[in-house]
Protein backbone atom coordinates (compact mmCIF):
# COMPACT_ATOMS: atom_id res chain seq x y z
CA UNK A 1 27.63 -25.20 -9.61
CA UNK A 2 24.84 -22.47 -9.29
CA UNK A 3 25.67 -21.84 -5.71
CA UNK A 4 29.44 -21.44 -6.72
CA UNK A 5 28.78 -19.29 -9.48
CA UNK A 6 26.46 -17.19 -7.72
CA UNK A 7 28.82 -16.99 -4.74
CA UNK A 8 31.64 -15.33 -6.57
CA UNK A 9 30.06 -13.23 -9.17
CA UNK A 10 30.00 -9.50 -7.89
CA UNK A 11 26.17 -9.26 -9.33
CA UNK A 12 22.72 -11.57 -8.85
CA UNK A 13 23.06 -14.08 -11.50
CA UNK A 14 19.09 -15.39 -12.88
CA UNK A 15 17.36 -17.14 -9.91
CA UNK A 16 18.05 -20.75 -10.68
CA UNK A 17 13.90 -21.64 -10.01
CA UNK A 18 13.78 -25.05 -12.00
CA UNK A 19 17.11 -26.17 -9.74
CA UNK A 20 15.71 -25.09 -6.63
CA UNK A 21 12.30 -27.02 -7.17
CA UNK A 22 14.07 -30.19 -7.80
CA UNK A 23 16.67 -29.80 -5.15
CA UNK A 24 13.46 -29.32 -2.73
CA UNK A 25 11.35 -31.77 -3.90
CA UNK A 26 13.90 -34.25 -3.96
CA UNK A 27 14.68 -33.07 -0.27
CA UNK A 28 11.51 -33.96 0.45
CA UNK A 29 11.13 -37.29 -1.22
CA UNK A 30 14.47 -38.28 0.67
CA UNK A 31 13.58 -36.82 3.75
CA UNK A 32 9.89 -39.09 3.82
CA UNK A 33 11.88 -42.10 2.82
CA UNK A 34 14.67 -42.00 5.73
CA UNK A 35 11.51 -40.93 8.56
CA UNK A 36 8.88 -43.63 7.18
CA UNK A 37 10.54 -46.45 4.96
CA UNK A 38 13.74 -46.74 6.88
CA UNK A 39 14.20 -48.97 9.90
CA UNK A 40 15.92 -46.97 12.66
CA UNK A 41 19.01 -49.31 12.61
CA UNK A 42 19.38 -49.72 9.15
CA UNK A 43 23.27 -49.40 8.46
CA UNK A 44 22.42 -46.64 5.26
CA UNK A 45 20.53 -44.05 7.56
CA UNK A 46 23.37 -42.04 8.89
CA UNK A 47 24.67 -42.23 5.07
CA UNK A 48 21.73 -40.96 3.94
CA UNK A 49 20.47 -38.12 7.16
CA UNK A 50 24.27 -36.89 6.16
CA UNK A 51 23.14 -36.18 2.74
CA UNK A 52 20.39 -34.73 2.98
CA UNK A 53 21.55 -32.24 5.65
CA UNK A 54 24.66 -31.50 2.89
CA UNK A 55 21.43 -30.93 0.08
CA UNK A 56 19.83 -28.96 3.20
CA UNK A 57 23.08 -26.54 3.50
CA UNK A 58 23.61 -25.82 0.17
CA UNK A 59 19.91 -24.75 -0.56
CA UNK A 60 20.14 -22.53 2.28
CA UNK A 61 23.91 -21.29 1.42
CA UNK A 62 22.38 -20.63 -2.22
CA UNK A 63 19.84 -18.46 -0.64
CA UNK A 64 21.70 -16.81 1.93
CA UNK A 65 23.96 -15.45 -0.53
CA UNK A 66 21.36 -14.26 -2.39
CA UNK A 67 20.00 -12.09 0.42
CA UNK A 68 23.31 -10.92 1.02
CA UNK A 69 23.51 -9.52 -2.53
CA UNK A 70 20.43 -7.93 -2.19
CA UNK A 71 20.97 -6.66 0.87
CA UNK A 72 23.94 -4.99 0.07
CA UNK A 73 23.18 -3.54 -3.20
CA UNK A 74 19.66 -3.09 -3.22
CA UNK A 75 19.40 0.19 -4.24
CA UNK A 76 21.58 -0.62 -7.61
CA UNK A 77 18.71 -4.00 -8.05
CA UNK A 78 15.99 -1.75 -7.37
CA UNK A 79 16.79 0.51 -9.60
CA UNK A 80 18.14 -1.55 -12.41
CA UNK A 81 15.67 -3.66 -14.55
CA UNK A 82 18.19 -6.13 -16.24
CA UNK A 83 19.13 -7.21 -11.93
CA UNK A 84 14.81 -7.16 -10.92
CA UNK A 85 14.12 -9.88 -13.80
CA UNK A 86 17.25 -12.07 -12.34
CA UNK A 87 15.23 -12.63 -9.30
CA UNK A 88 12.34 -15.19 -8.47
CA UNK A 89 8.95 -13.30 -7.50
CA UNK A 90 9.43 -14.23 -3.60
CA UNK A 91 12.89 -12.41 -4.18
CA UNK A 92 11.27 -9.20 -5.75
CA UNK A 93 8.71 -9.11 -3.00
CA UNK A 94 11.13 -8.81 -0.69
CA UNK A 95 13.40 -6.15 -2.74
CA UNK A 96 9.93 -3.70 -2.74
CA UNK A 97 9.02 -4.36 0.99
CA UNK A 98 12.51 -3.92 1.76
CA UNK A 99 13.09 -0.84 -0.03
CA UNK A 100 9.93 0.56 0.72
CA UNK A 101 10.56 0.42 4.26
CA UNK A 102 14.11 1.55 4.03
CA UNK A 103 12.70 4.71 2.19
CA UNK A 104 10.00 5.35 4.61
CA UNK A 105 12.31 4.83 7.24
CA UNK A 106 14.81 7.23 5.88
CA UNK A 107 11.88 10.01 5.63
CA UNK A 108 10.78 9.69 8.42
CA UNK A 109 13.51 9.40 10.79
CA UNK A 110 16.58 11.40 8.55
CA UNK A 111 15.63 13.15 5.55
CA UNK A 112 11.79 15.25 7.60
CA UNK A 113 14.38 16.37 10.16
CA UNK A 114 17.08 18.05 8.07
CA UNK A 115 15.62 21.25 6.22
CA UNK A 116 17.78 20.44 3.10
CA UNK A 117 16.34 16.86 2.59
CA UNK A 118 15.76 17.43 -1.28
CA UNK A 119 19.01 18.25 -1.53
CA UNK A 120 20.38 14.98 0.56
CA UNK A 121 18.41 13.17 -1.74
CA UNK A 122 19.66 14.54 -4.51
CA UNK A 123 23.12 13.85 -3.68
CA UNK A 124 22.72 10.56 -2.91
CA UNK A 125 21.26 9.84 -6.01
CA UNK A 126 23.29 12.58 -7.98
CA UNK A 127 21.01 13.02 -10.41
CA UNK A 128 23.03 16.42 -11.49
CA UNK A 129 26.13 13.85 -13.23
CA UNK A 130 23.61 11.10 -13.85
CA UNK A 131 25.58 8.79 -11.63
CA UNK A 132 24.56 7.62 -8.11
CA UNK A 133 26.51 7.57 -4.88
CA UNK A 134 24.88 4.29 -3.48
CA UNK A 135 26.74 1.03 -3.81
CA UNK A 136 26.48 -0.69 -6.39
CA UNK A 137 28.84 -3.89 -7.70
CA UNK A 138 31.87 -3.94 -9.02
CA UNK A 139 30.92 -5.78 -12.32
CA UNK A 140 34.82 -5.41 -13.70
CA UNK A 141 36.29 -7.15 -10.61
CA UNK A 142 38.35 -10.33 -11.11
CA UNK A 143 37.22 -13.77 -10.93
CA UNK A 144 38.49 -17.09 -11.96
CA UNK A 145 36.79 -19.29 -14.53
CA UNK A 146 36.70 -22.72 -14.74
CA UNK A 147 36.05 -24.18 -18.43
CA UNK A 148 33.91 -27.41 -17.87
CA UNK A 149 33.80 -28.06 -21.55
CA UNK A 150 35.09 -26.41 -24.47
CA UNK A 151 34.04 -22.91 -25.37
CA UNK A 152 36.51 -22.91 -28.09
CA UNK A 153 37.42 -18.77 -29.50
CA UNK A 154 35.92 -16.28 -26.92
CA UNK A 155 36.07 -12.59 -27.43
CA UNK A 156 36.44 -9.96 -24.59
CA UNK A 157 37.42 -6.81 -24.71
CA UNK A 158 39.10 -6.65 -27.86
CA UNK A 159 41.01 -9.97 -27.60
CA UNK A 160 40.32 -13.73 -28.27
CA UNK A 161 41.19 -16.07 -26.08
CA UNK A 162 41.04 -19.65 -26.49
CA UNK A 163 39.04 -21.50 -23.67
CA UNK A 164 39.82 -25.38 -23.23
CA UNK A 165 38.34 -27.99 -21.10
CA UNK A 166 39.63 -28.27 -17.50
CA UNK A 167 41.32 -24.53 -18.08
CA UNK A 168 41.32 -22.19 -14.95
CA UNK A 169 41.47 -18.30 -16.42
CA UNK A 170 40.98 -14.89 -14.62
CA UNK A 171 39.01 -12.71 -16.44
CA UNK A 172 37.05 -9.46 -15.16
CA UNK A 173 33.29 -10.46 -14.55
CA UNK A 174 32.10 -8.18 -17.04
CA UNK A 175 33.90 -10.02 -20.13
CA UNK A 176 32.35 -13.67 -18.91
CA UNK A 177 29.10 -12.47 -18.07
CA UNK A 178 27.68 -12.99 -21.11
CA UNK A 179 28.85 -16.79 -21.38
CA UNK A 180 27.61 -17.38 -17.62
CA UNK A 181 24.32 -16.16 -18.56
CA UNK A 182 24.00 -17.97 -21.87
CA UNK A 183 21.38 -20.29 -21.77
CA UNK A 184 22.47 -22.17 -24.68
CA UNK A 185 26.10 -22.22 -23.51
CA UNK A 186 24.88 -23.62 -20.28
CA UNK A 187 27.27 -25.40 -18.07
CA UNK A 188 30.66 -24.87 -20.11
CA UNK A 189 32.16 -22.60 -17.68
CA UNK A 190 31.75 -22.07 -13.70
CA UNK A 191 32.90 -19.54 -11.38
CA UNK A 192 35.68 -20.88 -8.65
């Protein structure tokens, strides 16, 4: 569920840190088993090696699309403190090394060799309208909710709607946000 959610919500959702430990350790519990415990023609080995290379690609599709967010809209993260506290500390390392060498890079090679590089900056950033030019994601975009479990009267923008068990709903990202990232709602709705 974290890796669907996360998948098909236009921003980083909070770095799911207790999952990932567990999915990992529990990799690595399986993984000892199946090398050490299990006899070599034991009829539940292939069962089990296919498992834990499906646990193996989901950890890594979790991450990759993590890196992909980042990637593509790091300036937005970097700049934006509610997206740096929705990612583990391995994750921010590599926001500040990344950015950091993405700015030096763009001094050095772009911005020393143009004689109006304040300006460039400045309209990249457009600090005159207080808005910013770089890409940033579409947080009103469309997506389609699942309700795992009853929500029951939900309000977003300026209407209630009634969510229902085993509904499917579209709903701009911005207007189930706050129920995705609910820690006490946890689990009662999913991104599809």
């Amino acid at each position: 569920r974290a890796l669907m959610n996360e998948r098909y919500a236009p921003v980083l959702l909070p770095f799911e840190g207790v999952l990932v430990r567990d999915m990992q350790r529990l990799i690595r519990i399986n993984e000892e088993y199946v090398n050490e415990d299990l006899a070599q023609n034991d009829p539940r080995r292939p069962y089990l090696e296919l498992e834990l290379e499906r646990l193996k690609w989901v950890m890594r599709m979790y991450m990759r699309v993590r890196t992909e967010k980042m990637n593509t809209h790091l300036t937005h993260i970097d700049a934006s403190d509610s997206q740096r506290e929705r990612l583990s500390p391995a994750e921010t390392r590599y926001v500040d090394r990344y950015v950091n060498l993405v700015r030096s890079h763009a001094r050095s090679q772009v911005l020393q060799r143009l004689k109006c590089a304040t300006e460039m900056q400045d309209f990249l950033e457009d600090k005159a309208e207080g808005r910013r030019l770089l890409p940033e994601p579409n947080e009103k975009t469309h997506v389609f909710v699942r309700v795992i479990d009853d929500v029951g009267d939900y309000e977003a923008a300026g209407q209630t709607r009634r969510l229902e068990r085993d509904m499917t709903v579209l709903m701009r990202f911005d207007e189930i946000e706050p129920l995705l990232l609910d820690t006490v709602e946890e689990n009662r709705v999913c991104l599809i």
